[in-house]
N, C-alpha and C. Protein backbone atom coordinates (compact mmCIF):
# COMPACT_ATOMS: atom_id res chain seq x y z
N UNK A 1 19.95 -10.50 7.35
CA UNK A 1 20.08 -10.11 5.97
C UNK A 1 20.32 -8.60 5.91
N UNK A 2 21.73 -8.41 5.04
CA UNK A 2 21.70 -6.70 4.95
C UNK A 2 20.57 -6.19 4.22
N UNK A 3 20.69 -4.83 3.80
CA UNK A 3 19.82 -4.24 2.81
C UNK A 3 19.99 -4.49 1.28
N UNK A 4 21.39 -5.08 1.21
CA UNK A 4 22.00 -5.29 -0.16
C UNK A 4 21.63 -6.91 -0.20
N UNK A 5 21.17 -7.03 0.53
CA UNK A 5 21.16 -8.73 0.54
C UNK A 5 19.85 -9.08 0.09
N UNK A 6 18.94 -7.82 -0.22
CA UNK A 6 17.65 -7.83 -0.70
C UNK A 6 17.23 -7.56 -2.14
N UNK A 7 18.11 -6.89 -2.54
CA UNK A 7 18.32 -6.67 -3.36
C UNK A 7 18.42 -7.51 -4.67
N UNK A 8 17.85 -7.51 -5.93
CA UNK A 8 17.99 -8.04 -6.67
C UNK A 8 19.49 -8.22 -7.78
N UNK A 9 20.28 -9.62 -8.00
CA UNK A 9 21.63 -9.64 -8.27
C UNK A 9 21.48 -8.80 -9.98
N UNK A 10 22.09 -8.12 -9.50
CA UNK A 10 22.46 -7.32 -10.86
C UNK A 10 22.97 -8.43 -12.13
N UNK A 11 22.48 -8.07 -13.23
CA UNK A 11 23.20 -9.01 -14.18
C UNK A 11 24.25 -8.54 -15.15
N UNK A 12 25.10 -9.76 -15.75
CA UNK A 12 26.08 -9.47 -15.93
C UNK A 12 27.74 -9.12 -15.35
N UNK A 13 28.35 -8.94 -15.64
CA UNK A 13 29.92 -8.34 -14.92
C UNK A 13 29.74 -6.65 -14.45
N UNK A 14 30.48 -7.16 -13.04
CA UNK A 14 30.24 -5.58 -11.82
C UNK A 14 30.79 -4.70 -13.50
N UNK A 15 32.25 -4.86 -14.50
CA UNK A 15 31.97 -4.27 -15.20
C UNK A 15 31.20 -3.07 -16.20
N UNK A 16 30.68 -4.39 -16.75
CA UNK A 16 29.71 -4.06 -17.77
C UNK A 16 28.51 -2.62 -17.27
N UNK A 17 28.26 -2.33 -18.36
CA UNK A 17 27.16 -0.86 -17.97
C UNK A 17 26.13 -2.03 -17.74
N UNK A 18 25.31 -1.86 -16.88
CA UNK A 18 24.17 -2.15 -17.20
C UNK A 18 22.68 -1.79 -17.99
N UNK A 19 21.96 -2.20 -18.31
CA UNK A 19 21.08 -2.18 -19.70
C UNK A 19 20.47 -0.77 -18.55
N UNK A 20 19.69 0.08 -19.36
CA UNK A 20 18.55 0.82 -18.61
C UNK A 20 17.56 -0.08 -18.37
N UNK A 21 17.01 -1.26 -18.81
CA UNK A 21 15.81 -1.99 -18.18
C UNK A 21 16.48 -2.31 -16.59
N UNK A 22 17.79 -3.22 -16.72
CA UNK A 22 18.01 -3.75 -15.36
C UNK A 22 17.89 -2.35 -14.41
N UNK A 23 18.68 -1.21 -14.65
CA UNK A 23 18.80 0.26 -13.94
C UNK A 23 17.29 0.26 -13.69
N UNK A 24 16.16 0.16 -14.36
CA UNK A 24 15.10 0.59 -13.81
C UNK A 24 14.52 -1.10 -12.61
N UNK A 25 14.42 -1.54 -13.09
CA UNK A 25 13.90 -2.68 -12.26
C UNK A 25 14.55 -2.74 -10.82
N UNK A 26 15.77 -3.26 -11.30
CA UNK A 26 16.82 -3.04 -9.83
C UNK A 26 16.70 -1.71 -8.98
N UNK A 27 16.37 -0.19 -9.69
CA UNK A 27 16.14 1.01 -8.42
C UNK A 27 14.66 0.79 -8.17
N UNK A 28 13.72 0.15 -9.01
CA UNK A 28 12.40 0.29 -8.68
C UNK A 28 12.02 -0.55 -7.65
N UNK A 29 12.76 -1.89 -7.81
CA UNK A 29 12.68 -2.97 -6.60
C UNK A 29 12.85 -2.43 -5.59
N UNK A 30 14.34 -1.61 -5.41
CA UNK A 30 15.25 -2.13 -4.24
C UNK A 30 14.28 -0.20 -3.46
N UNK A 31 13.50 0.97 -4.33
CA UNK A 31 12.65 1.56 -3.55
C UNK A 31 11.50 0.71 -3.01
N UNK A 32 10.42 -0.08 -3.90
CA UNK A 32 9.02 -0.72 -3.37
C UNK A 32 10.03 -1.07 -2.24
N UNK A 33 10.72 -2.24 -2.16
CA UNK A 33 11.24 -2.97 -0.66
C UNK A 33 11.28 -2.38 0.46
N UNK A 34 12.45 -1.59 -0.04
CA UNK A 34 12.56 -0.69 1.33
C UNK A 34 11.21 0.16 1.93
N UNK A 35 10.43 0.76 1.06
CA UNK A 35 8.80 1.67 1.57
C UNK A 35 7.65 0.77 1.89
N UNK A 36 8.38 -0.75 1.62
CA UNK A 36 7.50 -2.34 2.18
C UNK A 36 7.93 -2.13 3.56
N UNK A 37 9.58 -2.09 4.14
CA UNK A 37 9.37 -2.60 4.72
C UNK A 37 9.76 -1.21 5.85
N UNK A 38 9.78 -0.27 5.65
CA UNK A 38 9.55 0.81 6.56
C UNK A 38 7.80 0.87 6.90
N UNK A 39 7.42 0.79 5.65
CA UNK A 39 5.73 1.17 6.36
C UNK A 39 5.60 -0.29 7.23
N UNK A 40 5.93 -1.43 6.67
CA UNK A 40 5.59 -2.32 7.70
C UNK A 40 5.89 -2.12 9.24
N UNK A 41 7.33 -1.11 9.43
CA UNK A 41 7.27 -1.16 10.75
C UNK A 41 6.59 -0.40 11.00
N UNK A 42 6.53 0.78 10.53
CA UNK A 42 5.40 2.02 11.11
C UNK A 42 4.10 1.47 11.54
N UNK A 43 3.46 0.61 10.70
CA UNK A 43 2.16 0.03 10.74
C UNK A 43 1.97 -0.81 11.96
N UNK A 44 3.07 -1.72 12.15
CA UNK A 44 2.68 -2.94 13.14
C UNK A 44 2.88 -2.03 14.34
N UNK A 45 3.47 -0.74 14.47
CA UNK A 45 3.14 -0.35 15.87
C UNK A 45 1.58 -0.06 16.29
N UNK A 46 0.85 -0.28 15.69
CA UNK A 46 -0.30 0.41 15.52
C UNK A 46 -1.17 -1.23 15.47
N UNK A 47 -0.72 -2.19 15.29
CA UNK A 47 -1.38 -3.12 15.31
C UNK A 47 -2.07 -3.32 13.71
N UNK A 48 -1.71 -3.04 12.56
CA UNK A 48 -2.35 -2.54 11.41
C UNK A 48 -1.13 -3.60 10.03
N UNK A 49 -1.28 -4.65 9.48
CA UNK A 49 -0.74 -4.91 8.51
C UNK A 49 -0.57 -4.27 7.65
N UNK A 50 0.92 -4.52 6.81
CA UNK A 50 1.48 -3.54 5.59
C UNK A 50 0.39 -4.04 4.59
N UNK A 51 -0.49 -2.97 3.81
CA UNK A 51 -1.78 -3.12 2.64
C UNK A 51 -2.75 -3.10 3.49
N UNK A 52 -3.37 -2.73 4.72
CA UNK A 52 -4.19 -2.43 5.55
C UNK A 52 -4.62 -1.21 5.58
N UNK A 53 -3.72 -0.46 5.41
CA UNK A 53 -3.82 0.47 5.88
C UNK A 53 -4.98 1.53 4.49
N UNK A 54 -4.89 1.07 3.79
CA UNK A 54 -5.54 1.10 1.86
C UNK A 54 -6.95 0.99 2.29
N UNK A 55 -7.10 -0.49 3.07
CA UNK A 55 -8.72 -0.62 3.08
C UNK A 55 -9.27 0.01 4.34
N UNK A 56 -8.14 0.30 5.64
CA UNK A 56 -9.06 1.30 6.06
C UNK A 56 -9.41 2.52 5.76
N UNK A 57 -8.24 3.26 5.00
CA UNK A 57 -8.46 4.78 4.21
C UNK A 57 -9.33 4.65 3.07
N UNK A 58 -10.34 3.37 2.46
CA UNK A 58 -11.36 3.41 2.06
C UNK A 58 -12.19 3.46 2.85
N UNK A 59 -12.38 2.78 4.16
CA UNK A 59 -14.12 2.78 5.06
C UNK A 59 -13.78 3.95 5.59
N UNK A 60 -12.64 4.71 6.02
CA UNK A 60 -12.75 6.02 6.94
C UNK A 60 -13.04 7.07 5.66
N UNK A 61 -13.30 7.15 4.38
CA UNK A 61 -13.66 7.74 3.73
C UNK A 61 -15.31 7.52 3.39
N UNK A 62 -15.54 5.90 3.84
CA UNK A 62 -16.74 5.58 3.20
C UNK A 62 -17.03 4.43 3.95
N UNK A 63 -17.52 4.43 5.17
CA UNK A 63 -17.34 3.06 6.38
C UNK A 63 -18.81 2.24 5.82
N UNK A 64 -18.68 0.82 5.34
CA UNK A 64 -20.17 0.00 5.26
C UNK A 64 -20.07 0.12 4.19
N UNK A 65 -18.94 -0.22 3.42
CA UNK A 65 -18.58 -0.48 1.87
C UNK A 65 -18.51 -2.04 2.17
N UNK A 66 -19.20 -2.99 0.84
CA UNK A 66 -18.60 -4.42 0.59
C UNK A 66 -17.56 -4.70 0.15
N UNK A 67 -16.95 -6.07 0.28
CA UNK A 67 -15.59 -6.20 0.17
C UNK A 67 -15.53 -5.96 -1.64
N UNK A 68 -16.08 -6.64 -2.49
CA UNK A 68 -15.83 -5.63 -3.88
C UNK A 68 -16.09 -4.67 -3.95
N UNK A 69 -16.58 -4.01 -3.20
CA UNK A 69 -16.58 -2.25 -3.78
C UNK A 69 -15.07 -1.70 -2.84
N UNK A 70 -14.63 -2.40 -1.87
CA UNK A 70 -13.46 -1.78 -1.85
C UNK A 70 -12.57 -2.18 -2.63
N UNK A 71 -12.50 -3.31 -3.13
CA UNK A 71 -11.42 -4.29 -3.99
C UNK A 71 -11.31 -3.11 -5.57
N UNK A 72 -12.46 -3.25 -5.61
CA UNK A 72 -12.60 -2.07 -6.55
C UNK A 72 -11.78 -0.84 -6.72
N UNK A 73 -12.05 -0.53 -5.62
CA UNK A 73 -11.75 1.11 -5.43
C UNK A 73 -10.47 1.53 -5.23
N UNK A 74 -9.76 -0.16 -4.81
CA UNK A 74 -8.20 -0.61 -4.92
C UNK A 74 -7.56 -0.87 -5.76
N UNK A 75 -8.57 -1.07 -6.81
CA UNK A 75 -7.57 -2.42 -8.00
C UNK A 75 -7.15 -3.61 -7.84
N UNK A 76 -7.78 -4.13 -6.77
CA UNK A 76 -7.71 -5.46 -5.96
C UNK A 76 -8.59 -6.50 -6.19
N UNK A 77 -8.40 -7.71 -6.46
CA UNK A 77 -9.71 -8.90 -6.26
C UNK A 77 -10.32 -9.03 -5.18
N UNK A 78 -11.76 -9.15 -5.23
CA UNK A 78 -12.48 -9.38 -3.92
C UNK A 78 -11.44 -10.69 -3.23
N UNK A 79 -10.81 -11.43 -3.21
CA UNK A 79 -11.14 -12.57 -2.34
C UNK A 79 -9.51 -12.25 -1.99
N UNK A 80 -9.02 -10.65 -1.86
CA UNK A 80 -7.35 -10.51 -1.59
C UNK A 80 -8.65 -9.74 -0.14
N UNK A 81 -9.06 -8.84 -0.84
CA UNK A 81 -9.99 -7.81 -0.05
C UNK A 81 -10.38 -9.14 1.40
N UNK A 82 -11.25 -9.78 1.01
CA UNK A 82 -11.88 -10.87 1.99
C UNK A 82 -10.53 -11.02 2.84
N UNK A 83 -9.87 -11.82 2.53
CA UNK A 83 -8.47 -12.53 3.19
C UNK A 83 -7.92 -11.21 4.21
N UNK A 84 -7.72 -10.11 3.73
CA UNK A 84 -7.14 -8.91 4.38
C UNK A 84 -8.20 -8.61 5.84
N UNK A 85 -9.53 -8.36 5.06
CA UNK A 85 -10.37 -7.96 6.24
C UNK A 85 -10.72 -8.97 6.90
N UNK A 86 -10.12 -10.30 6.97
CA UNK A 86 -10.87 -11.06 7.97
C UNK A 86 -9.80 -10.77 8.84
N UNK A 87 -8.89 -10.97 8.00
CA UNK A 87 -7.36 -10.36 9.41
C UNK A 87 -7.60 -9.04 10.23
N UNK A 88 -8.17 -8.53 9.61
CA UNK A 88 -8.81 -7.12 10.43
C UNK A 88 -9.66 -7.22 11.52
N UNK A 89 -10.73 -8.19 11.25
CA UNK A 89 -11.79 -8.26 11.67
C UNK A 89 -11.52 -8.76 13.12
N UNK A 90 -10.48 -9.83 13.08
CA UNK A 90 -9.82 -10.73 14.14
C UNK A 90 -8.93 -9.73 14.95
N UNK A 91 -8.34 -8.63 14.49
CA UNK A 91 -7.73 -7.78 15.38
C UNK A 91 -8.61 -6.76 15.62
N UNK A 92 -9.78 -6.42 15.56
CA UNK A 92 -10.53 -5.66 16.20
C UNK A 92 -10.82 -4.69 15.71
N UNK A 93 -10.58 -4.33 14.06
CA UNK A 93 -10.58 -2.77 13.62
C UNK A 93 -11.64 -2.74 12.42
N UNK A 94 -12.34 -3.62 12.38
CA UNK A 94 -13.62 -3.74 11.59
C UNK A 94 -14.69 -5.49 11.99
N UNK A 95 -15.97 -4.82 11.53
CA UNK A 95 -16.54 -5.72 11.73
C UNK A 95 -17.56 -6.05 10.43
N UNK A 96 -18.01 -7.47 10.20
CA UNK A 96 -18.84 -7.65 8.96
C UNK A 96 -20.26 -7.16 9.39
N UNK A 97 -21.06 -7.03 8.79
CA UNK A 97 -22.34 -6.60 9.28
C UNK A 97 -23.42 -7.39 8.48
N UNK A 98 -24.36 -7.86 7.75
CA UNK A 98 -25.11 -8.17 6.52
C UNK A 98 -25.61 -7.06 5.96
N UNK A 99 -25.64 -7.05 5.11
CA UNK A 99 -26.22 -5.75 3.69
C UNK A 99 -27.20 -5.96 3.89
N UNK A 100 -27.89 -4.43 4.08
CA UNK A 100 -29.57 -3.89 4.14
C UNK A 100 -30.32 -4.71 2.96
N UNK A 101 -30.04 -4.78 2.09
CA UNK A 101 -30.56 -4.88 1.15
C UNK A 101 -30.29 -6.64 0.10
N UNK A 102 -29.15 -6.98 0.63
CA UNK A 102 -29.25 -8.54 -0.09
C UNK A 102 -28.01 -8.95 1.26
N UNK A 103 -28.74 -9.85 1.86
CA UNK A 103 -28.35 -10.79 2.84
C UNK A 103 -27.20 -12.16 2.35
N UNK A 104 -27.07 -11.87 1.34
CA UNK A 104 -25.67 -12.83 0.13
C UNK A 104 -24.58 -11.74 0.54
N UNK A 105 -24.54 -10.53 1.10
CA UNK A 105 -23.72 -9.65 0.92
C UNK A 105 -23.31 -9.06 2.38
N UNK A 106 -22.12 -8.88 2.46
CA UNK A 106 -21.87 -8.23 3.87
C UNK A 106 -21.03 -6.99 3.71
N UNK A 107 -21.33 -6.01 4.68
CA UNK A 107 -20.57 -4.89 4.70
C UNK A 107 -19.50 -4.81 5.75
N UNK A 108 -18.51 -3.66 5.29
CA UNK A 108 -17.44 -3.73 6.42
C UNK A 108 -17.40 -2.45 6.88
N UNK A 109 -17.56 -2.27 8.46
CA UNK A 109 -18.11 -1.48 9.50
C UNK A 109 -16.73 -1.25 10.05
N UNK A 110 -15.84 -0.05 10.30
CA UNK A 110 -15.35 0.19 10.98
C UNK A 110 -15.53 0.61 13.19
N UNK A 111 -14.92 -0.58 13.51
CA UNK A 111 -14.95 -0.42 14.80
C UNK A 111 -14.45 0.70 15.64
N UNK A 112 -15.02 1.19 16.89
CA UNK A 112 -14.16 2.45 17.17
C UNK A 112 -12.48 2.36 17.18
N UNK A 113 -12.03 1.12 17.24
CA UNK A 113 -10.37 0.80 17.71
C UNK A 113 -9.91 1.47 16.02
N UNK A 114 -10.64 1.21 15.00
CA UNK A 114 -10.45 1.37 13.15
C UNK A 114 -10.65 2.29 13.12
N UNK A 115 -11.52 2.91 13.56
CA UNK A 115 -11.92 4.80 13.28
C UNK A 115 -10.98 5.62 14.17
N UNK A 116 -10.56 5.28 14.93
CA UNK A 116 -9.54 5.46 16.11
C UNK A 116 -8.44 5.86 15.62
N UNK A 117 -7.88 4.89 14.39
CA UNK A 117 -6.05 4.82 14.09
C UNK A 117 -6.56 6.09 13.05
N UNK A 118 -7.65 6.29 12.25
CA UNK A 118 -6.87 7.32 11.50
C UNK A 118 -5.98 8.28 11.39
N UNK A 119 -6.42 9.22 12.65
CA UNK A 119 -4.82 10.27 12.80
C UNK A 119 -3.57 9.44 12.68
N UNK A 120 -3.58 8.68 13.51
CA UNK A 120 -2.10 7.91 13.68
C UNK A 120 -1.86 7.55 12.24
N UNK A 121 -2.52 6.86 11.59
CA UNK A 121 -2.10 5.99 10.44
C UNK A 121 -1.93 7.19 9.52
N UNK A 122 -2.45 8.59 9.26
CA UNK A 122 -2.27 9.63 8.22
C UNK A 122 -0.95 10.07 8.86
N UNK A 123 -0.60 10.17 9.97
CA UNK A 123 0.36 10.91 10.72
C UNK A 123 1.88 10.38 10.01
N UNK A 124 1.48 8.39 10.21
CA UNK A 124 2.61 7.70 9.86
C UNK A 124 3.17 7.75 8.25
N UNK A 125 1.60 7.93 7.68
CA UNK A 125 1.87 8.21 6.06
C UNK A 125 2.68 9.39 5.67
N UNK A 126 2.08 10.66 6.46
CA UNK A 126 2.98 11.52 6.00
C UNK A 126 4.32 11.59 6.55
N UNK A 127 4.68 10.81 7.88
CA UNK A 127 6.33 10.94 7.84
C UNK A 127 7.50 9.77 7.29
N UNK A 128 6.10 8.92 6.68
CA UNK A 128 7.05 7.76 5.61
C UNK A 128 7.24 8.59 4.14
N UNK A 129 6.21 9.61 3.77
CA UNK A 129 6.47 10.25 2.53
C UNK A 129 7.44 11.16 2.72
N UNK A 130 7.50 11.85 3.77
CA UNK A 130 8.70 12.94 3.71
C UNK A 130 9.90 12.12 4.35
N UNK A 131 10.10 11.22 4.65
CA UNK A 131 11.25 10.57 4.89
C UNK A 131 12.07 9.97 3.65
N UNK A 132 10.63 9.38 2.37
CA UNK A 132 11.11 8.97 1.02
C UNK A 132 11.69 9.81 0.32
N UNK A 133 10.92 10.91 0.10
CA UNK A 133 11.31 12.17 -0.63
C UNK A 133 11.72 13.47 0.20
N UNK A 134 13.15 13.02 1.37
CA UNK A 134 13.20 14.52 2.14
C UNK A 134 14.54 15.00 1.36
N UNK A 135 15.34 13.90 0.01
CA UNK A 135 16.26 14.73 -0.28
C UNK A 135 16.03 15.47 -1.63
N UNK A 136 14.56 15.12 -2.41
CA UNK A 136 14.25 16.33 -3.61
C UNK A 136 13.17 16.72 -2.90
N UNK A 137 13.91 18.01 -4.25
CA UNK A 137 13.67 19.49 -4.49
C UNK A 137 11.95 19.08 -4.81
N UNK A 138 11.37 20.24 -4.60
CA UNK A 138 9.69 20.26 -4.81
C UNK A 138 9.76 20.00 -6.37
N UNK A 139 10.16 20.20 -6.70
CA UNK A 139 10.49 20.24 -8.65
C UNK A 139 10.84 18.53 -8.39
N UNK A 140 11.66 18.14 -7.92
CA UNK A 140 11.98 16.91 -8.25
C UNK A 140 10.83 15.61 -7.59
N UNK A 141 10.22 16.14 -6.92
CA UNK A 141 8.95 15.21 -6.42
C UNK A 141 7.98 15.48 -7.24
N UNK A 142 7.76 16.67 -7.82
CA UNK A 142 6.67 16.75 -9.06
C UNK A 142 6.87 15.88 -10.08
N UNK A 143 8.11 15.87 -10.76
CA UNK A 143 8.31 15.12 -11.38
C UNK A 143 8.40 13.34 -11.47
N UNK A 144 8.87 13.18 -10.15
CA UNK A 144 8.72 11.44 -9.82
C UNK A 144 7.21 11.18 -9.79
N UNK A 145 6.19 11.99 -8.80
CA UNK A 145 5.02 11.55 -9.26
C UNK A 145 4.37 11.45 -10.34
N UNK A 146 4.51 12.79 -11.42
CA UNK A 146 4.35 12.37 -12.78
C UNK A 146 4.72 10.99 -12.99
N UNK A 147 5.83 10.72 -12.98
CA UNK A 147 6.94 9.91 -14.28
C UNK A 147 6.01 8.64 -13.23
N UNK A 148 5.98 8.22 -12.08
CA UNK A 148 5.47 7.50 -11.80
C UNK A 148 3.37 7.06 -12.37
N UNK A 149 3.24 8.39 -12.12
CA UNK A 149 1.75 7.82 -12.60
C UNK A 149 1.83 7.35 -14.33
N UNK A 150 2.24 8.25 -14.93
CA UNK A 150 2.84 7.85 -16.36
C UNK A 150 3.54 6.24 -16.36
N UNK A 151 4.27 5.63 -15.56
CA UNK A 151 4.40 4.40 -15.72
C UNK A 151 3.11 3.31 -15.13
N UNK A 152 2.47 3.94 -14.24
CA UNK A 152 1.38 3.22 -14.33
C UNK A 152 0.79 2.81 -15.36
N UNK A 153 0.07 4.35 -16.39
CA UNK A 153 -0.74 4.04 -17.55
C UNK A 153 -0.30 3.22 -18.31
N UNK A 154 0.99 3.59 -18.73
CA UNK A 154 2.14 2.35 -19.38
C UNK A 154 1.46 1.43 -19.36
N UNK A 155 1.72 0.99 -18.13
CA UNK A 155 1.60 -0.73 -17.78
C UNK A 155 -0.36 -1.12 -17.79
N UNK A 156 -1.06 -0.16 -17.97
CA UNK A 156 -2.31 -0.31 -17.58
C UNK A 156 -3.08 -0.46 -18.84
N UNK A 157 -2.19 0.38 -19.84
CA UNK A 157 -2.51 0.22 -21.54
C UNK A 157 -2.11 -0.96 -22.05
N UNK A 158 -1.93 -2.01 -21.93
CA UNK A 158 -1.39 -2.96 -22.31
C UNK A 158 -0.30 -4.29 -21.54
């Protein structure tokens, strides 16, 4: 499959202008995809699934967090959180532990192999960000992050 082959079919005639909704959907897709599937390769060298990399930069900030308090801290449902870290757990980069305090509850313990990737995995973040944004201007990355967090709230207000 090319890169255009991923892409969502534009609607209407090659013609026609297209609407600004399709212009935004179609460039917004066809960036998420591509920064899907670059970090995915960056990641699997490392042994680390694409959205992995989220819940370990929560325990290496805060290691022996439960799976809702990271789901939380993601914007994620516990039982995406569960599903992710058991895949973790099975490759070696965290482990469950039981909660000090209510045995209904388990914490997630980063293993040395998990505490290990951080350099690597910050290393890979920052040369997937300057690879996204190496052709704007500092002015023009200020502004996409704005306009981007601003479409968050958008969508978060309603």
């Amino acid at each position: 499959m090319t890169h255009n082959d991923a892409l969502p079919p534009a609607s209407g005639s090659a013609e026609a202008a297209q609407e600004p909704a399709d212009d935004f959907q179609r460039a917004f897709w066809s960036a998420k995809h591509a920064l899907a599937l670059a970090s995915a390769t960056a990641f699997s060298r490392h042994g680390v699934h694409e959205g992995q990399q989220f819940v370990l930069r929560s325990l290496w900030a805060e290691d022996g967090l439960t799976p809702g308090e990271v789901a939380r801290r993601l914007g994620l449902a516990t039982p995406t959180v569960t599903r992710a870290t058991s895949r973790m757990e099975a490759a070696g980069l965290l482990r469950r532990e039981p909660h000090p305090s209510d045995r209904r509850m388990v914490r997630l313990v980063l293993t040395s192999r998990g505490r290990g990737l951080e350099k690597v995995i910050d290393e890979e973040i920052c040369q997937l960000t300057e690879r996204a944004l190496a052709t704007l201007s500092t002015g023009e990355r200020e502004t996409l992050i704005r306009t981007l967090a601003q479409i968050r709230r958008n969508l978060s207000a309603g």
